[in-house]
C-alpha atoms as a PDB file:
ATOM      1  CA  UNK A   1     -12.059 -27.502 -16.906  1.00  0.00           C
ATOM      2  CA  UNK A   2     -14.408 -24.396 -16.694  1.00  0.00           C
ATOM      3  CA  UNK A   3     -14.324 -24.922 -12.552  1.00  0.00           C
ATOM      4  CA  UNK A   4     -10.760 -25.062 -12.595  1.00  0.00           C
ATOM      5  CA  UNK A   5     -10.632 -21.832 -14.963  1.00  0.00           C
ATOM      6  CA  UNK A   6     -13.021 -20.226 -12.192  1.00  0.00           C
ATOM      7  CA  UNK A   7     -11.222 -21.161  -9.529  1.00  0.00           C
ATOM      8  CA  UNK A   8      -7.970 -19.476 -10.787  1.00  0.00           C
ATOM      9  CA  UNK A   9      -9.767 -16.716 -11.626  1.00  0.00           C
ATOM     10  CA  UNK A  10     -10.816 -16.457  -8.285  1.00  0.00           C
ATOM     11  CA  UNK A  11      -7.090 -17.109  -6.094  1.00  0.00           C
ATOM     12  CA  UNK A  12      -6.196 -14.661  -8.548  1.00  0.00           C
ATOM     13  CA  UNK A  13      -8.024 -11.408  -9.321  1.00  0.00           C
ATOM     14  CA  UNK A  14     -10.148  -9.318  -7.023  1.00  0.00           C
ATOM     15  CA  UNK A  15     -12.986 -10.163  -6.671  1.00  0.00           C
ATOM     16  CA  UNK A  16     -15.691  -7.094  -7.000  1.00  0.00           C
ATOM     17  CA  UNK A  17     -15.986  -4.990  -4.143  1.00  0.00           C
ATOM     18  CA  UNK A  18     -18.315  -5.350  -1.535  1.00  0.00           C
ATOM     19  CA  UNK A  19     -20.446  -2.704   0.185  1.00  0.00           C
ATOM     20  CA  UNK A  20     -19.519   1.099  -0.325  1.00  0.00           C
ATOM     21  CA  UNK A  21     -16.350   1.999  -1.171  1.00  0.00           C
ATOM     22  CA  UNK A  22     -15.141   5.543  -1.055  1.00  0.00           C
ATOM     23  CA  UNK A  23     -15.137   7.543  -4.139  1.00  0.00           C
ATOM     24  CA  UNK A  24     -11.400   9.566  -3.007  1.00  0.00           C
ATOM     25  CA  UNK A  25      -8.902   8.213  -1.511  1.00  0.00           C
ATOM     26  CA  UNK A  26      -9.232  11.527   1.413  1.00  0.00           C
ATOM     27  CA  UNK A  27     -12.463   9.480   2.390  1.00  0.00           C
ATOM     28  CA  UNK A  28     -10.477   6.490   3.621  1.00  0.00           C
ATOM     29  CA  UNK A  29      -9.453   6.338   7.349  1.00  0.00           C
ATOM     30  CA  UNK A  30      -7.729   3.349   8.642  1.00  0.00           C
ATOM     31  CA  UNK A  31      -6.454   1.674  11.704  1.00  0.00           C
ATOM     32  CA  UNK A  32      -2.891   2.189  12.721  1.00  0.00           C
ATOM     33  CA  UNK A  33      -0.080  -0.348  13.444  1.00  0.00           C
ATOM     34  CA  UNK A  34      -0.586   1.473  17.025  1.00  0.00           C
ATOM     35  CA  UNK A  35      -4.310   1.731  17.401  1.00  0.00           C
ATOM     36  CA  UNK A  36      -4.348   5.091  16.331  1.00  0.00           C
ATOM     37  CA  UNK A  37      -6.334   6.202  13.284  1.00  0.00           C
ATOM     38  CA  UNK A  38      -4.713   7.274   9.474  1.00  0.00           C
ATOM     39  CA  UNK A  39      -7.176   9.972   7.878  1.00  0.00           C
ATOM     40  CA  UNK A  40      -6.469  10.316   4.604  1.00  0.00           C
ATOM     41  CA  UNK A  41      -8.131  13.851   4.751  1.00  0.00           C
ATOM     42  CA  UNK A  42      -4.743  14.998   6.137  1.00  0.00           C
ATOM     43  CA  UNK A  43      -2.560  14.592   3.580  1.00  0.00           C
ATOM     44  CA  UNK A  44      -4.395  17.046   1.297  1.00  0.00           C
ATOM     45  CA  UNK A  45      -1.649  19.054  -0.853  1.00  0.00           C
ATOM     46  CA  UNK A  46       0.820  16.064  -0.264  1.00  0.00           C
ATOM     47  CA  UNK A  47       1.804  13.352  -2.490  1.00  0.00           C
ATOM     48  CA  UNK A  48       0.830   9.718  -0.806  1.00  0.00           C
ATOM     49  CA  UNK A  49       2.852   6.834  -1.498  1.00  0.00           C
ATOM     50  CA  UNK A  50       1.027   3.481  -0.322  1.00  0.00           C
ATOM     51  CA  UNK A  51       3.071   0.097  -0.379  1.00  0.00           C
ATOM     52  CA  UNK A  52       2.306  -2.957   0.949  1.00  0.00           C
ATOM     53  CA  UNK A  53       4.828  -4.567   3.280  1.00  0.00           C
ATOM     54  CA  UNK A  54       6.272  -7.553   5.076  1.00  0.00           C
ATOM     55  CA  UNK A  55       8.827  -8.636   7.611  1.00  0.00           C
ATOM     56  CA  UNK A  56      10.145 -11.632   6.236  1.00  0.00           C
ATOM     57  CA  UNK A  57      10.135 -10.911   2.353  1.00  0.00           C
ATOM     58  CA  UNK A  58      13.650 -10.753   0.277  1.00  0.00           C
ATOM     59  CA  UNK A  59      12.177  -6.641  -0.440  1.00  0.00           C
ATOM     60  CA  UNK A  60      11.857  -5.595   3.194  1.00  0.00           C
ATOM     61  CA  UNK A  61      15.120  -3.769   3.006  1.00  0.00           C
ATOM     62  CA  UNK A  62      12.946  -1.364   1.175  1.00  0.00           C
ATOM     63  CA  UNK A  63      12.018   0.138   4.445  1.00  0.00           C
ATOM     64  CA  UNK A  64      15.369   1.664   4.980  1.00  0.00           C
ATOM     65  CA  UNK A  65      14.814   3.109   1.101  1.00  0.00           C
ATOM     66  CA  UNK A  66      11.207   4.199   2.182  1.00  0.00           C
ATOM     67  CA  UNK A  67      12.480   6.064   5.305  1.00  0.00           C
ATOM     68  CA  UNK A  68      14.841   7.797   3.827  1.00  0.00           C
ATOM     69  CA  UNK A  69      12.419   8.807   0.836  1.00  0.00           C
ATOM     70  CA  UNK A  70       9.944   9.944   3.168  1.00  0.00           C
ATOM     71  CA  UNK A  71      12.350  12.258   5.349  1.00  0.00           C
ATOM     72  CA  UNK A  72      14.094  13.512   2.312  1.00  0.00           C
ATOM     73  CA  UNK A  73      10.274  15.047   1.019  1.00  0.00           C
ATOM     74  CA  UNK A  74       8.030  14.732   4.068  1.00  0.00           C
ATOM     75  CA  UNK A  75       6.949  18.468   3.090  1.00  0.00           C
ATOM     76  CA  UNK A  76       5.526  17.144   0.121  1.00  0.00           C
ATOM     77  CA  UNK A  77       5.150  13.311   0.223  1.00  0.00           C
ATOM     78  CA  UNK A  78       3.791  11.057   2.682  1.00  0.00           C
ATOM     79  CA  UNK A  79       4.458   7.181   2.771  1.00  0.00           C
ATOM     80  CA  UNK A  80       1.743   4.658   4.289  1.00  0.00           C
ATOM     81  CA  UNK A  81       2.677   1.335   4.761  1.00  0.00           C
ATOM     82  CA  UNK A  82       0.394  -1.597   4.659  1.00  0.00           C
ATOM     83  CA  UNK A  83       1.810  -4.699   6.405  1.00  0.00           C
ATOM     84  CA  UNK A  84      -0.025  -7.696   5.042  1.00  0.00           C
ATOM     85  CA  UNK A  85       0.575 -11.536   4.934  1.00  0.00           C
ATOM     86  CA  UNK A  86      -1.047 -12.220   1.566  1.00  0.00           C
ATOM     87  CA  UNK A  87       2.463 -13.620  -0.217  1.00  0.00           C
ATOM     88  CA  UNK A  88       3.958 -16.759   1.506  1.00  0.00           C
ATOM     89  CA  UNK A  89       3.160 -15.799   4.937  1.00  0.00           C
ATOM     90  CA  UNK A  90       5.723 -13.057   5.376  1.00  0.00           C
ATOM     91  CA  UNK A  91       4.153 -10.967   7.610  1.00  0.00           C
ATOM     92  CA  UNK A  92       2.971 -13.421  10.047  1.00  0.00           C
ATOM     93  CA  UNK A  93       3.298 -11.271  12.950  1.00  0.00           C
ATOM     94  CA  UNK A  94       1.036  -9.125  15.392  1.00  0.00           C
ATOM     95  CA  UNK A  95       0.635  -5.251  14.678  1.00  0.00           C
ATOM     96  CA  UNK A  96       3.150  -4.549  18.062  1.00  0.00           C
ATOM     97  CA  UNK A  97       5.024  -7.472  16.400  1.00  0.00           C
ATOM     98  CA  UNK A  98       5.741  -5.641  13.071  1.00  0.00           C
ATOM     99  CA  UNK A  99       5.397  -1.888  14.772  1.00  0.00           C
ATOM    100  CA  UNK A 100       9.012  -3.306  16.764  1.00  0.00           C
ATOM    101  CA  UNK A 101      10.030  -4.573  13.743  1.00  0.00           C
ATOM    102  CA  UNK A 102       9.794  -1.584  12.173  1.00  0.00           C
ATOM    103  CA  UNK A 103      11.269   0.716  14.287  1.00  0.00           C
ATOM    104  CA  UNK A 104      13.944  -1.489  15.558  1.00  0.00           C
ATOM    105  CA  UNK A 105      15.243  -2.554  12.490  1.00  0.00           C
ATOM    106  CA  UNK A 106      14.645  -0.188   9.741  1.00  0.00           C
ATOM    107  CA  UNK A 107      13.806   3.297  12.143  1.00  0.00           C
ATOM    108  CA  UNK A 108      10.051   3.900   9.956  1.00  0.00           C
ATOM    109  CA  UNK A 109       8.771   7.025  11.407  1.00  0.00           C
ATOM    110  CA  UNK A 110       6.368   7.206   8.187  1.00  0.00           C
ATOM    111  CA  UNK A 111       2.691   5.929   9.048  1.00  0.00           C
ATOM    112  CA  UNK A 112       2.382   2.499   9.256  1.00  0.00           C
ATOM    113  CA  UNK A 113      -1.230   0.819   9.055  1.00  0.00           C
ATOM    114  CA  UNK A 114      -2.876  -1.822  10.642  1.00  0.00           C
ATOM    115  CA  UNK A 115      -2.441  -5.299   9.313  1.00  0.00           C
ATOM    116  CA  UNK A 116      -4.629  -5.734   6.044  1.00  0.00           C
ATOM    117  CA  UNK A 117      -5.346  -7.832   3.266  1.00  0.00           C
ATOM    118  CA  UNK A 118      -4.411  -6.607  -0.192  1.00  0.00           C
ATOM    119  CA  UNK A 119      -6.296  -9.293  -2.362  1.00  0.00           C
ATOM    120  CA  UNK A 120      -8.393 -11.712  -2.397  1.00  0.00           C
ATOM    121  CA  UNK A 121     -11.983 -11.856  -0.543  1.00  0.00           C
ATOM    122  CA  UNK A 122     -11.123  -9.843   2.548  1.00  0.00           C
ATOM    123  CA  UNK A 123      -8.919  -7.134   0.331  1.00  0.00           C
ATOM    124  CA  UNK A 124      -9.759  -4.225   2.427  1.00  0.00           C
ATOM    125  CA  UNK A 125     -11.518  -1.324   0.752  1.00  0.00           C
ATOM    126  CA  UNK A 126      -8.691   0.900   0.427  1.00  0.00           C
ATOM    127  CA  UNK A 127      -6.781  -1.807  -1.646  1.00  0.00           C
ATOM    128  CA  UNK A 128      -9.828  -1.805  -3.758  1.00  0.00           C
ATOM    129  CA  UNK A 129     -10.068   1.354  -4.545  1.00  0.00           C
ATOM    130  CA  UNK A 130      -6.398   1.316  -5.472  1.00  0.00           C
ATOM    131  CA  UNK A 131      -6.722  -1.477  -7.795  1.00  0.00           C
ATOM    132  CA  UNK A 132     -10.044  -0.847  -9.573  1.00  0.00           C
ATOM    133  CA  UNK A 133     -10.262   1.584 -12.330  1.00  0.00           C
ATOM    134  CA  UNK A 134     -14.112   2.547 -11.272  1.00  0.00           C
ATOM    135  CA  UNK A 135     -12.650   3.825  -7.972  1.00  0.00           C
ATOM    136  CA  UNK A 136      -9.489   4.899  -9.082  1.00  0.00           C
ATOM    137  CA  UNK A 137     -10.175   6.563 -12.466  1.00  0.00           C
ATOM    138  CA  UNK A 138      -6.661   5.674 -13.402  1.00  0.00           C
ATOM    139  CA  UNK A 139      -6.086   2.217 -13.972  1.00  0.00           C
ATOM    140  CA  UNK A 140      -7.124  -1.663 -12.561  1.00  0.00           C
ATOM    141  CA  UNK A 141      -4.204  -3.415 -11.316  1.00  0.00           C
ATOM    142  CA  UNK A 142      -3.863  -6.286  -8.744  1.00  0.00           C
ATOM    143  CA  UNK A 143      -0.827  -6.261  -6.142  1.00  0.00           C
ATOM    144  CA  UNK A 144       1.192  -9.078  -7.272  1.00  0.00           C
ATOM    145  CA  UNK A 145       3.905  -9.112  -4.068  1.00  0.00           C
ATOM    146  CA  UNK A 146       4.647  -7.114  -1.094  1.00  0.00           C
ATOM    147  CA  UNK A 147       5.983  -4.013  -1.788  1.00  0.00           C
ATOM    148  CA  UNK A 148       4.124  -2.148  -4.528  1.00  0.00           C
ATOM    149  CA  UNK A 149       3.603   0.814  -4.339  1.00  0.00           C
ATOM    150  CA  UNK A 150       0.804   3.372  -5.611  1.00  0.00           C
ATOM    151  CA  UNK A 151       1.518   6.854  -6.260  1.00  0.00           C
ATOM    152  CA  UNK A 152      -1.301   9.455  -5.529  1.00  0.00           C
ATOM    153  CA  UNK A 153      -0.883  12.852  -6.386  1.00  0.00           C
ATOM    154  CA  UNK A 154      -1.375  16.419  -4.428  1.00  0.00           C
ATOM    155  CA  UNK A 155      -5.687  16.517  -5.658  1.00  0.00           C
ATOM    156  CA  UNK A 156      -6.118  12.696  -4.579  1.00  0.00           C
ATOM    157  CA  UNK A 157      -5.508  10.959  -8.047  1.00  0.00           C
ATOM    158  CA  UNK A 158      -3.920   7.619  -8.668  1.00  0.00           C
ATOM    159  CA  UNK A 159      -1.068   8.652 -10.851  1.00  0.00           C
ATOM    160  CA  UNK A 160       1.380   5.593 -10.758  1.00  0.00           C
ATOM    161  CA  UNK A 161       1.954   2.321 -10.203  1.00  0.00           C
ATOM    162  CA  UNK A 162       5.770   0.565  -9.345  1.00  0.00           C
ATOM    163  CA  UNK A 163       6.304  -3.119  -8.852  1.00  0.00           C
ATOM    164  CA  UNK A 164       8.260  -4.236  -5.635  1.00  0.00           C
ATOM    165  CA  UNK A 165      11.491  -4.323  -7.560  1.00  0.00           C
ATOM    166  CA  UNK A 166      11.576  -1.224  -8.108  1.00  0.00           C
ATOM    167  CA  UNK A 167      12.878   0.598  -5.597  1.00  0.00           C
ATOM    168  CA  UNK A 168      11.746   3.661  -3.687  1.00  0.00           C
ATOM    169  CA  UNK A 169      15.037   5.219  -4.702  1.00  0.00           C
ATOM    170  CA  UNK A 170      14.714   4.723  -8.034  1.00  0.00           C
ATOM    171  CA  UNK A 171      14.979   7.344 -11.093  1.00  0.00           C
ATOM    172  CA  UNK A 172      11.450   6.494 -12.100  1.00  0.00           C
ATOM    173  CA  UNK A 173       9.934   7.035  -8.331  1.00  0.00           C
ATOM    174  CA  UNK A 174      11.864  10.064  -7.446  1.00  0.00           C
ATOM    175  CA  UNK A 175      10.834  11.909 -10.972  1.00  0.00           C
ATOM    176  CA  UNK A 176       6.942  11.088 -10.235  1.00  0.00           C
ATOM    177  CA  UNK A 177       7.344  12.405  -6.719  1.00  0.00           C
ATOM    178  CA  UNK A 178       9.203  15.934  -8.081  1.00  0.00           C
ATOM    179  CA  UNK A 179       6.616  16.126 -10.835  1.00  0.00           C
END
């Protein structure tokens, strides 16, 4: 019984961090869908909205909702997406895979990042810092489907946190992002 207990405790929370992880989010710079670089260190003074994403999920309509979010308040808000295949194998494909995808389909001009993992033993370190409270300073969470998203504010604090129903367009999202 106790292995079992462990076990699910394991498939299902993060496990600690490994290694350093940065203390601000504007420390983080991560591969791009295209093999360019996203520094965090240039979206000082903006809002960041980071979601994780997938091609074959009943949510990735969102992307049309996330485009237009970002070019309503790209002065002040910037979207990064995180395409990962952590929930049921929905984002099985290649980074040029998902970068044609995304264009193609849903027109995402906003940055997109490199494949990741959002949980789980290989949860890349920006995912950790989003979801642990001694990095953040705001709250622990884990990502429980594709599509969450984390709200950081203009000085580089966690601020919110919206499940993948709700919707970039919502009330809710929209009033954070005016605040």
């Amino acid at each position: 019984m106790l292995s079992m207990m462990l076990f699910f405790k394991f498939l299902f929370f993060a496990p600690a961090p490994k290694g350093d992880v940065p203390t601000s989010i504007y420390d983080f710079k991560v591969a791009g869908l295209t093999g360019n670089t996203i520094d965090f260190s240039q979206f000082k003074g903006k809002k960041i909205l980071i979601v994780n994403t997938a091609s074959k999920c009943g949510f990735t309509p969102q992307y049309k909702d996330l485009e237009a979010l970002y070019e309503k308040y790209k002065d002040k808000l910037v979207i990064v997406g995180f395409p990962s295949n952590n929930f049921l194998w929905q984002e099985p494909g290649s980074n040029d895979e998902i970068n044609s995808f995304c264009e193609k389909n849903y027109g995402v001009s906003f940055p997109m990042a490199a494949k990741i993992s959002v949980k789980g033993r290989d949860m890349a370190p920006v995912y950790q810092w989003l979801t642990n409270k001694d990095y953040n300073h705001y709250k622990s969470s884990s990502v429980k489907w594709n599509f969450q998203k984390y709200l950081i504010n203009e000085k580089g604090e966690l601020v919110a946190i919206f499940s993948s129903a709700t919707k970039p367009s919502d009330p809710d999202v929209i009033s954070a992002i005016e605040k």
